[in-house]
Protein backbone atom coordinates (compact mmCIF):
# COMPACT_ATOMS: atom_id res chain seq x y z
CA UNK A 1 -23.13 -18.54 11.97
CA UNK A 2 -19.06 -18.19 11.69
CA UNK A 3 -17.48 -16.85 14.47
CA UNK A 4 -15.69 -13.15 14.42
CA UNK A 5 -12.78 -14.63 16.83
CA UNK A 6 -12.18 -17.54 14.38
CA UNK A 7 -12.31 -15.66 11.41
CA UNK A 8 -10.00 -13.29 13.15
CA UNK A 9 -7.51 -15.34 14.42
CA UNK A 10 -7.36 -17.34 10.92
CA UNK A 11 -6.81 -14.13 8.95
CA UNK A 12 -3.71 -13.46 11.54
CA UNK A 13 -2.72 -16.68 11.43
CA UNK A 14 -2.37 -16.56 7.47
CA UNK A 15 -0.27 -13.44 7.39
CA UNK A 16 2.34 -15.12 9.61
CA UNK A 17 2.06 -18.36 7.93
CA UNK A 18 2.58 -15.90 4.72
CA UNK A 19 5.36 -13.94 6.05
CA UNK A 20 6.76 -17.34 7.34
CA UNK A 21 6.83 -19.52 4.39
CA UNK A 22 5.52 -17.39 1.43
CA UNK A 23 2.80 -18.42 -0.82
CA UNK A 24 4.45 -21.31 -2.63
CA UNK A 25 4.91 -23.10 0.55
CA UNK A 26 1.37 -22.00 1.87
CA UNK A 27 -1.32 -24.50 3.09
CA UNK A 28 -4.41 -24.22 4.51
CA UNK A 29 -3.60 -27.20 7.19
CA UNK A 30 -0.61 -24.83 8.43
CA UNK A 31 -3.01 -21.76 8.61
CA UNK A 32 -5.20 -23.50 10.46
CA UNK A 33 -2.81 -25.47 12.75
CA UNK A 34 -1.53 -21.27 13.50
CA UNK A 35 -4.82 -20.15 14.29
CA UNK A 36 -5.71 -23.43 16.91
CA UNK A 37 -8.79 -24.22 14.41
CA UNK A 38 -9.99 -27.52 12.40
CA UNK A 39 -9.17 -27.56 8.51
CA UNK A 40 -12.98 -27.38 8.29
CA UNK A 41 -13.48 -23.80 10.37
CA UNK A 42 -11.32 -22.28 7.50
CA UNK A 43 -12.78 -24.33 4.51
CA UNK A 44 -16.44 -23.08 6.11
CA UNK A 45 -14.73 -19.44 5.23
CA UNK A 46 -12.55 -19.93 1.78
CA UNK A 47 -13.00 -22.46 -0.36
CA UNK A 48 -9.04 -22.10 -0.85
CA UNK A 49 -5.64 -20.81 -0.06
CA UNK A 50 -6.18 -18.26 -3.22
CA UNK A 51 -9.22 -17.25 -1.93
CA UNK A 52 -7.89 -16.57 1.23
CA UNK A 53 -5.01 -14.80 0.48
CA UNK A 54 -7.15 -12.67 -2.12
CA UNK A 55 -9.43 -11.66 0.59
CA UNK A 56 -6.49 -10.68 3.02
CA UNK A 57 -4.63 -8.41 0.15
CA UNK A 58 -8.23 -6.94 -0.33
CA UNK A 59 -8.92 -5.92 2.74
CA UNK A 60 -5.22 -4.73 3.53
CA UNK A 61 -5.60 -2.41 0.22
CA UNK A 62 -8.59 -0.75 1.46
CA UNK A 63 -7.27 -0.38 5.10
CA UNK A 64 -8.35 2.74 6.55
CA UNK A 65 -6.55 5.60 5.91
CA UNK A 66 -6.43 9.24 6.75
CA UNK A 67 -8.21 11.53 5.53
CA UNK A 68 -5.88 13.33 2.70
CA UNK A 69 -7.37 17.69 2.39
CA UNK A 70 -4.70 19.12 4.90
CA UNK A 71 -5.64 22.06 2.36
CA UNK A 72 -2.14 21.68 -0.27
CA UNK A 73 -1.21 18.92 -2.51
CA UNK A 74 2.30 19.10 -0.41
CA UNK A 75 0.56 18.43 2.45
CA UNK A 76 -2.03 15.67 1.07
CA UNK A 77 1.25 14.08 -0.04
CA UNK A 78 3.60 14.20 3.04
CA UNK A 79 0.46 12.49 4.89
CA UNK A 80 -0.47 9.73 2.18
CA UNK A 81 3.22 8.64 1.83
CA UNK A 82 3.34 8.93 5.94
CA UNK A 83 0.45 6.73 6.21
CA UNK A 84 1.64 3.85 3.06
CA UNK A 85 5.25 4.03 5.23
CA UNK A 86 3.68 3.33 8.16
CA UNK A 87 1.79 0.35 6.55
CA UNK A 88 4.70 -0.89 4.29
CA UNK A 89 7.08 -0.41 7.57
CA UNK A 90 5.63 -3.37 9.28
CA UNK A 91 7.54 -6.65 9.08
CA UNK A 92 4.90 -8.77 7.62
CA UNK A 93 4.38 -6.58 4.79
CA UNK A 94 7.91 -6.05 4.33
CA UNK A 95 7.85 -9.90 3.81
CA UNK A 96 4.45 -11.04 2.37
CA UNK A 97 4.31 -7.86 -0.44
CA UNK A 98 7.55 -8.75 -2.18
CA UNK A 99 6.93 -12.57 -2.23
CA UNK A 100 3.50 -11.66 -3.49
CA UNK A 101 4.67 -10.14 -6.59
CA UNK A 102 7.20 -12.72 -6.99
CA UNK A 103 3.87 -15.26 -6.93
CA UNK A 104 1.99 -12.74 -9.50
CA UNK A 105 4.37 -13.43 -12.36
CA UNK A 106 3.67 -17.06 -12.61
CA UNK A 107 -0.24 -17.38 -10.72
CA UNK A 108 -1.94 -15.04 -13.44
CA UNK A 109 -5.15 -15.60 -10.11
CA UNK A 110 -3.19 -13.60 -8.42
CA UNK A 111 -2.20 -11.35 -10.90
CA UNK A 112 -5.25 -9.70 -12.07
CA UNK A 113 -6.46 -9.73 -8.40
CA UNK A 114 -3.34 -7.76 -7.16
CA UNK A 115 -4.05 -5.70 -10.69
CA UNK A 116 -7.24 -5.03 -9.97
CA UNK A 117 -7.93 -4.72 -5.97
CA UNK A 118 -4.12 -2.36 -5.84
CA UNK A 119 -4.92 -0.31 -9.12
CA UNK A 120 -8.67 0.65 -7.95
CA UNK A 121 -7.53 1.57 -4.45
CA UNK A 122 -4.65 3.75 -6.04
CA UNK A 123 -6.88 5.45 -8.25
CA UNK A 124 -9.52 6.02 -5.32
CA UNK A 125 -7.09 7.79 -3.29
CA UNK A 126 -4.61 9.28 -5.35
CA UNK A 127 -7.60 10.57 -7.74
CA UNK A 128 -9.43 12.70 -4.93
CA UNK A 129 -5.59 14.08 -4.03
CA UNK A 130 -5.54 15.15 -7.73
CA UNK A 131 -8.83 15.83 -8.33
CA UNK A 132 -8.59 18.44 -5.32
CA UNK A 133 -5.10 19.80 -6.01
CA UNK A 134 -6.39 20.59 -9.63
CA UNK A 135 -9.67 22.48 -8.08
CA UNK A 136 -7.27 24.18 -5.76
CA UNK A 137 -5.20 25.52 -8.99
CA UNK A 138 -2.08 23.91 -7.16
CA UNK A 139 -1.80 21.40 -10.87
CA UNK A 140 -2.43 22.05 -14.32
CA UNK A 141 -6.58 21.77 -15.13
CA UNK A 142 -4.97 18.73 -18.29
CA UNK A 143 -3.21 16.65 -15.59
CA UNK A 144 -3.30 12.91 -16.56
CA UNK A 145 -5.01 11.60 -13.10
CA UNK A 146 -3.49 8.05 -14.09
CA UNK A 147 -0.32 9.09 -14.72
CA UNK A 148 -0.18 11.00 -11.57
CA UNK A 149 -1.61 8.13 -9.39
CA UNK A 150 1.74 6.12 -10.88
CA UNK A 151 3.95 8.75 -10.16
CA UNK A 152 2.76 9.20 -6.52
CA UNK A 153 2.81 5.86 -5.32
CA UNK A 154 5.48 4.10 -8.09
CA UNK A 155 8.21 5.07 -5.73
CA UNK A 156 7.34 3.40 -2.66
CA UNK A 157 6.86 0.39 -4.31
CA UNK A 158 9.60 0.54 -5.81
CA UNK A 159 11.56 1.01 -2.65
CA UNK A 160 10.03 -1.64 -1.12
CA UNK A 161 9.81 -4.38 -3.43
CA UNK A 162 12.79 -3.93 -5.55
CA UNK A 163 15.60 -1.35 -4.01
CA UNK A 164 14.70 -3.02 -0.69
CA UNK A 165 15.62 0.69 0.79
CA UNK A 166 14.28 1.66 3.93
CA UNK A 167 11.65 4.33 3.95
CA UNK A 168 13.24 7.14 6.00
CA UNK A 169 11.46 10.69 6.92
CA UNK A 170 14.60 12.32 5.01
CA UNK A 171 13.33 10.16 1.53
CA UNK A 172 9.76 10.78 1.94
CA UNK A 173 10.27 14.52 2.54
CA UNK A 174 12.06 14.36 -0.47
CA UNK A 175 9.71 12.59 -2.20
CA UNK A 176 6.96 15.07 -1.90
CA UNK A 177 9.12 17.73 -3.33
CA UNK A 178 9.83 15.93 -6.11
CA UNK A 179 6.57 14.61 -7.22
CA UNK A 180 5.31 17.84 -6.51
CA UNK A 181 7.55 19.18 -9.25
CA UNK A 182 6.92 16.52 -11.19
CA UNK A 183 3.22 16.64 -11.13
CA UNK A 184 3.80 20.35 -12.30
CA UNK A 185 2.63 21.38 -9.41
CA UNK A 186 2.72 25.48 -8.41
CA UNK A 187 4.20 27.02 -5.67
CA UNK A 188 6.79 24.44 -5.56
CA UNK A 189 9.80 25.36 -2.90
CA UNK A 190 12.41 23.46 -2.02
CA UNK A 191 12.70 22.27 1.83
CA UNK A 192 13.73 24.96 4.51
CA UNK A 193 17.12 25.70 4.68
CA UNK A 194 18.75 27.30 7.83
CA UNK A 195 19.50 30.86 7.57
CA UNK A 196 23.14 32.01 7.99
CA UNK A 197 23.78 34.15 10.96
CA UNK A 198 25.42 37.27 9.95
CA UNK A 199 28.13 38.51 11.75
């Protein structure tokens, strides 16, 4: 029977060991040396570094999120890109995301894994949004729910991985307005404004 507190303190110990060195420079002997556990506990787990890393960008993906019917697809959106920011905000994924792409382009493993594992998640959750925002008559009844899912979370990856911009309240408040309008979306306003006092 494998331990939870092994298991646990290997899959932390491979996200710094990621963040540290990237996956290039990844081994299982350094994972293991992190996590104060024999080569063997982790080998008992994953039968490699791939594997291990796979499992880790898995279970990251379908991290618990909240739950997105605040009732408006404004609303659905200000908390989905809330909760990504959140995610995306913390050091080691600042660090491990980019160098995982980097890896994708030349370990076609990891690739289709990232492809797959990212692209289903996306489609879960940014599907329902759309799916319910349609139903609510808030988007057009023809709305391409794969071109929507790109449009909603295309900019925060590209923020992250290739502007290497900081995700601010002031951009994602933005954001929501405009892929809001871009969705087609009705009742589209822009952001408060303060009123002028008159004199």
């Amino acid at each position: 029977m494998l331990r939870d507190e092994i298991t646990t303190a290997i899959r932390r110990a491979l996200m710094q060991e990621l963040a540290a060195v990237g996956y290039g420079r990844l081994s299982i002997e350094a994972v293991a040396r992190r996590a104060g556990v024999s080569k063997t506990a982790v080998y008992r787990r994953w039968s490699s570094k791939l594997d291990l890393v796979v499992e880790i960008v898995a279970a990251a993906a379908h991290g618990k999120l909240p739950v997105l019917d605040t009732g408006t697809l404004r609303g659905d959106l200000a908390l989905l890109f809330q909760a990504v920011a959140h995610a995306l905000r913390h050091p080691l994924a600042s660090q491990i995301i980019p160098d995982l792409l980097a890896e994708a382009a030349r370990n076609p493993a990891i690739d289709e894994t990232l492809r797959q594992v990212l692209r289903t998640r996306q489609q879960e959750i940014g599907g329902r949004l759309v799916t319910r925002a349609v139903q609510r008559g808030e988007l057009p009844a023809d709305t391409d729910p794969d071109a929507a899912v790109d449009l909603i979370v295309g900019p925060l990856y590209w923020r992250l991985a290739i502007a290497r911009q900081p995700l601010t309240d002031s951009y994602l408040d933005n954001l929501v307005e405009s892929v809001a309008a871009g969705l087609g979306a009705t009742g589209v306003v822009p952001l408060p404004r303060a009123t002028p006092v008159s004199g």
